[in-house]
PDB file of N, CA and C in Angstrom:
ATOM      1  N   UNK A   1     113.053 118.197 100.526  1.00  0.00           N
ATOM      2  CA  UNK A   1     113.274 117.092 101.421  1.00  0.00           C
ATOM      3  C   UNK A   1     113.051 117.501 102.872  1.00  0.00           C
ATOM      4  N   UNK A   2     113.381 118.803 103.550  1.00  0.00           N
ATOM      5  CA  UNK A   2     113.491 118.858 104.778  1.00  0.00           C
ATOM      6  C   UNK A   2     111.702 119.100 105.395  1.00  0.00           C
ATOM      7  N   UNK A   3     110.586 119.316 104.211  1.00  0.00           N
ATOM      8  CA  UNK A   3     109.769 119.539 104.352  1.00  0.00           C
ATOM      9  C   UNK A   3     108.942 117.950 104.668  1.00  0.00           C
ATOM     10  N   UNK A   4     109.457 117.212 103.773  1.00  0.00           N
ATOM     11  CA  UNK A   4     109.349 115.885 104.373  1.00  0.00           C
ATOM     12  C   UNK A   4     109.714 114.990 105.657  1.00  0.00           C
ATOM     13  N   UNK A   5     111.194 115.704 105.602  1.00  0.00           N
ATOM     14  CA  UNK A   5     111.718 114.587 107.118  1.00  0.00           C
ATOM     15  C   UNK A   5     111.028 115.968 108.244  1.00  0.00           C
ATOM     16  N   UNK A   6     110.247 117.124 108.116  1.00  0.00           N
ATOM     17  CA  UNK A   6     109.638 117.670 109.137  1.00  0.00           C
ATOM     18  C   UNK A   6     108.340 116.787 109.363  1.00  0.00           C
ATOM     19  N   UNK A   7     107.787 116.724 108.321  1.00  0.00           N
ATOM     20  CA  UNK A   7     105.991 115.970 108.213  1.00  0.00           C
ATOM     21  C   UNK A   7     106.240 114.960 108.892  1.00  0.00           C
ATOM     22  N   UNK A   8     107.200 113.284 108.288  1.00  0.00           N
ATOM     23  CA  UNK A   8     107.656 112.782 109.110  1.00  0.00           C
ATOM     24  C   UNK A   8     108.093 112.497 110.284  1.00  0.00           C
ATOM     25  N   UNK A   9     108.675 113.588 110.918  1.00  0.00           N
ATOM     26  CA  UNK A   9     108.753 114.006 112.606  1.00  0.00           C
ATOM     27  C   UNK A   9     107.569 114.104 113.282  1.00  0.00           C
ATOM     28  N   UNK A  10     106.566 115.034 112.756  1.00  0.00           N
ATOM     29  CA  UNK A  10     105.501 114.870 113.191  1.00  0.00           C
ATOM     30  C   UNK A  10     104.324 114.441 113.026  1.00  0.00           C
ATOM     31  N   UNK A  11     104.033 113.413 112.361  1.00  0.00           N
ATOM     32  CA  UNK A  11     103.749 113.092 111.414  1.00  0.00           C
ATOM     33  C   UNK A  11     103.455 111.231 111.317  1.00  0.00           C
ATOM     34  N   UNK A  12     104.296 110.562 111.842  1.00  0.00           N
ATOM     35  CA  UNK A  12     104.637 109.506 111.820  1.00  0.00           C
ATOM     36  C   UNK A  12     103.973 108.416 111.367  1.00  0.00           C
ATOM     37  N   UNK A  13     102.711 108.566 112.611  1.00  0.00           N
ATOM     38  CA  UNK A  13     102.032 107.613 112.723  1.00  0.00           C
ATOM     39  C   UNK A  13     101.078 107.182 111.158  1.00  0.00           C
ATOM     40  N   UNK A  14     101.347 108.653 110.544  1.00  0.00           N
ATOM     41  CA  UNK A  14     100.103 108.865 109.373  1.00  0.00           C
ATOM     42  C   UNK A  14     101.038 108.656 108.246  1.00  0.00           C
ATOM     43  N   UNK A  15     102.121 107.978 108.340  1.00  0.00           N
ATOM     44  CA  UNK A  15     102.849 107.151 107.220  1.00  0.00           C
ATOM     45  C   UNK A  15     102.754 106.306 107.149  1.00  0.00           C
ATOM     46  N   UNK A  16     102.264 105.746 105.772  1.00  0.00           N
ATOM     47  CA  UNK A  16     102.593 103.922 106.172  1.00  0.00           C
ATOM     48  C   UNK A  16     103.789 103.542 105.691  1.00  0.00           C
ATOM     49  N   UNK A  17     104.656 104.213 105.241  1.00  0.00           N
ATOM     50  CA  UNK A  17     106.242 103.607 105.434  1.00  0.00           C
ATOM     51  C   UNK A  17     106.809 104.501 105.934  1.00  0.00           C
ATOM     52  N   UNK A  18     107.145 104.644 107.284  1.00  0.00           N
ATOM     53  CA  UNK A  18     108.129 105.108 108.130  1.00  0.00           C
ATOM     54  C   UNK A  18     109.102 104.575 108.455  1.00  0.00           C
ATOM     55  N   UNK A  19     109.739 104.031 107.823  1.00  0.00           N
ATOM     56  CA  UNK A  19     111.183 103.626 107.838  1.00  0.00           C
ATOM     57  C   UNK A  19     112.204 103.760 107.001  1.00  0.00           C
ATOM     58  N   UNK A  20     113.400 104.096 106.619  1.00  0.00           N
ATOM     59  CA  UNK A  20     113.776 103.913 105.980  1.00  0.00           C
ATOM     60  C   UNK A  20     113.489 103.268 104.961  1.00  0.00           C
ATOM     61  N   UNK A  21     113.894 101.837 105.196  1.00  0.00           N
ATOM     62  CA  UNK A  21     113.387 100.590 104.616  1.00  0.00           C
ATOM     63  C   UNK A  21     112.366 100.604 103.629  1.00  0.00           C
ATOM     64  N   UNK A  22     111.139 100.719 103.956  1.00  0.00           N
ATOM     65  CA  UNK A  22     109.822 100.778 103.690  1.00  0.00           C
ATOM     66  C   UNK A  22     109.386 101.563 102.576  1.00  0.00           C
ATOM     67  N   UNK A  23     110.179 103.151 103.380  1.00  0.00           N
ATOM     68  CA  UNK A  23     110.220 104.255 102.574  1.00  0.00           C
ATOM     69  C   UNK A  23     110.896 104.210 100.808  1.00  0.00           C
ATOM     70  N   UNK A  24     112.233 103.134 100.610  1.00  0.00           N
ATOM     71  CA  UNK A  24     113.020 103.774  99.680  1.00  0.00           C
ATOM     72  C   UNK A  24     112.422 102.038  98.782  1.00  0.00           C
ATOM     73  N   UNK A  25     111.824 100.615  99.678  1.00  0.00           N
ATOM     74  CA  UNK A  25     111.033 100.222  98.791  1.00  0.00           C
ATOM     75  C   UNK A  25     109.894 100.613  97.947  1.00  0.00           C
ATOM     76  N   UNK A  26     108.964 101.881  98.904  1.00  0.00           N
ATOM     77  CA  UNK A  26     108.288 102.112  98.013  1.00  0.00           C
ATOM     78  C   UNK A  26     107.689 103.565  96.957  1.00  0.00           C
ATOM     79  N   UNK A  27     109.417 103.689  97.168  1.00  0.00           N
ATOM     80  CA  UNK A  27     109.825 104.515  95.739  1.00  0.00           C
ATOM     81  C   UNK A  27     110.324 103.529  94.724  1.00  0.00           C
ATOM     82  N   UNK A  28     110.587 102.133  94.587  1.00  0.00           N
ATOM     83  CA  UNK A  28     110.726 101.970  93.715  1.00  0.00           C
ATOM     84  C   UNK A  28     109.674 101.120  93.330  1.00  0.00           C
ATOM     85  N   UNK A  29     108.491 100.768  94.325  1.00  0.00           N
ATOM     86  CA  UNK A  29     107.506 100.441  93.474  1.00  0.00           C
ATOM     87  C   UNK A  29     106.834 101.856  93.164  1.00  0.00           C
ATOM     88  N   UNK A  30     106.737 102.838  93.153  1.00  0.00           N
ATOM     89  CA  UNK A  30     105.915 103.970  92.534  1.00  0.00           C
ATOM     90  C   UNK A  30     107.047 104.315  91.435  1.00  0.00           C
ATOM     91  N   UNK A  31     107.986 104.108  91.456  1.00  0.00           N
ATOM     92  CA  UNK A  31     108.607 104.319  90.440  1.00  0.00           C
ATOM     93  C   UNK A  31     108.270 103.124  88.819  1.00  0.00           C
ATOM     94  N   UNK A  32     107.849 102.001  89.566  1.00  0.00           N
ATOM     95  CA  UNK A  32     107.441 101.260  88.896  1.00  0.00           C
ATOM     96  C   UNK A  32     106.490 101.262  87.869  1.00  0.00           C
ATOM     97  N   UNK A  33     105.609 101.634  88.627  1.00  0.00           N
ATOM     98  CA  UNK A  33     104.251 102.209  88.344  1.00  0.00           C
ATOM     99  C   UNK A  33     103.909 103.131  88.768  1.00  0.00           C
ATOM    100  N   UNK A  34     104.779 104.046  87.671  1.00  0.00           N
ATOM    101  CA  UNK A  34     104.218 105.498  87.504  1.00  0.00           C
ATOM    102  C   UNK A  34     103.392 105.711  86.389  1.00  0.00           C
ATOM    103  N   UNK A  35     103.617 104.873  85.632  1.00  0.00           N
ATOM    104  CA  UNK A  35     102.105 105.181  84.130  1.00  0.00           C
ATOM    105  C   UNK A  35     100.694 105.266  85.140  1.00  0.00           C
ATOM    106  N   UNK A  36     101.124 104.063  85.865  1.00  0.00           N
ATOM    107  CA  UNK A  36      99.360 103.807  86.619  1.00  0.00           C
ATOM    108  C   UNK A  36      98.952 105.136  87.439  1.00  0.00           C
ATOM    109  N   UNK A  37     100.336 105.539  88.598  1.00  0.00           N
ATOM    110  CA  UNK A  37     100.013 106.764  88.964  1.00  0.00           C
ATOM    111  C   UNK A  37      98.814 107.806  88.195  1.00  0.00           C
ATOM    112  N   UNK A  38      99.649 107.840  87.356  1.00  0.00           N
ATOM    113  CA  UNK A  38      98.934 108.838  85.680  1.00  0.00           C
ATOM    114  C   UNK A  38      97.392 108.811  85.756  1.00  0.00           C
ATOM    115  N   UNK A  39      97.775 107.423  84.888  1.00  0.00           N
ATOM    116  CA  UNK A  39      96.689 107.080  84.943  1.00  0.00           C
ATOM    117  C   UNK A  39      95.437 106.995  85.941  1.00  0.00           C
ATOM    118  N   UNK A  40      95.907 106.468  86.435  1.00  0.00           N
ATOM    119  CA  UNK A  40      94.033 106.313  88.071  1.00  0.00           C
ATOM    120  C   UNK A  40      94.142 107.993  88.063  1.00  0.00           C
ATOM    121  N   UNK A  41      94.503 109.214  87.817  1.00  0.00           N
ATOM    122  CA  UNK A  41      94.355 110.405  88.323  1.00  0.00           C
ATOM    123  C   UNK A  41      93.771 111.066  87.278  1.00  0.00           C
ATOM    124  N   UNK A  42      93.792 110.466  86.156  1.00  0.00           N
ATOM    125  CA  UNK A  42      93.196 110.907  84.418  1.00  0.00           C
ATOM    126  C   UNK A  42      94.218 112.339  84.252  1.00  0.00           C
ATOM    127  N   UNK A  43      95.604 112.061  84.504  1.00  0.00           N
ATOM    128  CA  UNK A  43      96.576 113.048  84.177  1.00  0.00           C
ATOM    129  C   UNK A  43      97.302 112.667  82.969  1.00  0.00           C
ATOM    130  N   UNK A  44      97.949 113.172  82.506  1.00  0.00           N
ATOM    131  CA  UNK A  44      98.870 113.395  81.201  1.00  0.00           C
ATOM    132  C   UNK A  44     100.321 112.652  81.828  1.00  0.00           C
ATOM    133  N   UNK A  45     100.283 111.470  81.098  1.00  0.00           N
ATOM    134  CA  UNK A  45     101.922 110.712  80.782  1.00  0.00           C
ATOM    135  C   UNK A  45     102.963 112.093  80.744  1.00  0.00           C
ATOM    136  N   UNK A  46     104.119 111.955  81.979  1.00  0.00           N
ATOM    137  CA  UNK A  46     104.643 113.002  81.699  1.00  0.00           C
ATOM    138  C   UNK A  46     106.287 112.102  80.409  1.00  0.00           C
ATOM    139  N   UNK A  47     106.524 112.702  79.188  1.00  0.00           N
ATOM    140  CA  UNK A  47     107.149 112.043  78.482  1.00  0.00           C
ATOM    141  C   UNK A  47     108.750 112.327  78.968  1.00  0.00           C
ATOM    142  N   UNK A  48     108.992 113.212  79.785  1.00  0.00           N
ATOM    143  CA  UNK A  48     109.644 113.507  79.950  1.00  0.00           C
ATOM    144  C   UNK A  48     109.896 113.837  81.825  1.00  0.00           C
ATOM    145  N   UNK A  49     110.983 112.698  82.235  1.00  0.00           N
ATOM    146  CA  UNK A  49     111.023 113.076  83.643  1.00  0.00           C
ATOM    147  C   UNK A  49     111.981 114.177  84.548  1.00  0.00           C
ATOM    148  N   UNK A  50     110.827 115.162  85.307  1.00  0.00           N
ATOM    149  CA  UNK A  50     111.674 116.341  85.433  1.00  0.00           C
ATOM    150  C   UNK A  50     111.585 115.749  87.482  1.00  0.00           C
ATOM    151  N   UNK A  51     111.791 117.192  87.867  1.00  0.00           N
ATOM    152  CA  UNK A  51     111.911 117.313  88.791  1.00  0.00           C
ATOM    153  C   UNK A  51     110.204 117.363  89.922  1.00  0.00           C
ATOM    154  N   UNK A  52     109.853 117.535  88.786  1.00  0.00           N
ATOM    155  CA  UNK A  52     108.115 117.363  89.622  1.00  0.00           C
ATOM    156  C   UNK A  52     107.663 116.598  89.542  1.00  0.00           C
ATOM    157  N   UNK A  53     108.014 115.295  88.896  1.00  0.00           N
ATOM    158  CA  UNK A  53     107.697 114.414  88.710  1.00  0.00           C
ATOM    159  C   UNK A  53     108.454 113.365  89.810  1.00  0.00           C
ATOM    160  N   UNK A  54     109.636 113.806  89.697  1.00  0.00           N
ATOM    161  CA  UNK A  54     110.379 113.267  91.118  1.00  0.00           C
ATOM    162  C   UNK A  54     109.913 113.407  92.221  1.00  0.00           C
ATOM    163  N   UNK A  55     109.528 114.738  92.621  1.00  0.00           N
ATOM    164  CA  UNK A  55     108.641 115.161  93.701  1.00  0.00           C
ATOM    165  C   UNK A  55     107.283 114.067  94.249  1.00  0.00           C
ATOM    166  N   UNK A  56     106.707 114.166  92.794  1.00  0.00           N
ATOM    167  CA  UNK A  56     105.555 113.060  93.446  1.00  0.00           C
ATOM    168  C   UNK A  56     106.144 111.562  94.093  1.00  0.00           C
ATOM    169  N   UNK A  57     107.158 111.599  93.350  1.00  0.00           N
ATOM    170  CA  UNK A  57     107.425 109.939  93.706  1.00  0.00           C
ATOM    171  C   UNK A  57     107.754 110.035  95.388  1.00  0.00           C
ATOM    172  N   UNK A  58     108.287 111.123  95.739  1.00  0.00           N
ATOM    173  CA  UNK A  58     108.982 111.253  96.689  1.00  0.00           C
ATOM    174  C   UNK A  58     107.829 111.604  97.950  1.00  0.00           C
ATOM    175  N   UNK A  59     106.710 111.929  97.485  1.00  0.00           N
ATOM    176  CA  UNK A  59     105.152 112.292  98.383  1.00  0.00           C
ATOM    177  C   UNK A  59     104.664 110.944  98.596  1.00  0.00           C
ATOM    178  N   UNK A  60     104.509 110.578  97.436  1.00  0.00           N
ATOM    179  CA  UNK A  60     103.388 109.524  96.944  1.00  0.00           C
ATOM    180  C   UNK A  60     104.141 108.003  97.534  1.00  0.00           C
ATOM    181  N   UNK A  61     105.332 108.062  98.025  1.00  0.00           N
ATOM    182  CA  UNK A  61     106.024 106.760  98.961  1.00  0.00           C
ATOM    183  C   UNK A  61     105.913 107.033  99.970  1.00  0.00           C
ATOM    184  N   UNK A  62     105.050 108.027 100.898  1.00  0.00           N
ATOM    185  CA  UNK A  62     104.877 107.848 102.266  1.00  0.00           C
ATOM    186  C   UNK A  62     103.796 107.429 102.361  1.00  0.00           C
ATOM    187  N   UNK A  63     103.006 106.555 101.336  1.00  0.00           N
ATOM    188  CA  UNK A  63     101.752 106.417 101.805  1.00  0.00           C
ATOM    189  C   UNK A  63     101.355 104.971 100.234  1.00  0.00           C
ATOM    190  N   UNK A  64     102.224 104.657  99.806  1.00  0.00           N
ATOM    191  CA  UNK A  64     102.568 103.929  98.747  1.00  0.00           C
ATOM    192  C   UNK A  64     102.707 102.599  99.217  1.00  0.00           C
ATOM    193  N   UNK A  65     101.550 101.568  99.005  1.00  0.00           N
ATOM    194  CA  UNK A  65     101.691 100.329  99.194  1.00  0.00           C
ATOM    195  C   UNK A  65     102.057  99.199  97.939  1.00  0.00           C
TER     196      UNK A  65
END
């Protein structure tokens, strides 16, 4: 996380959800659609959700429309 709220600090402008707000809506649309994630990347359904998988969600919402 602190590697994030650093990027974020500097970083800002090159988020498209910089807000709170923005940010924790769109973890739950990538959370939504995480098969699709998968998928559009031709990666492997993970069947099982770990901690790296959390990770992406947590990348992949600073820039998650």
């Amino acid at each position: 996380m602190v590697l994030l709220i650093d990027d974020l600090k500097e970083n800002r402008n090159e988020w498209e959800n910089n807000t709170l707000e923005t940010y924790l809506e769109a973890i739950v649309r990538c959370t939504e659609d995480l098969d699709g994630y998968y998928i559009n990347r031709k990666l492997t359904i993970p069947q099982n959700i770990d901690w790296k998988v959390f990770a992406n969600i947590l990348v992949s919402a600073k820039m998650y429309e």
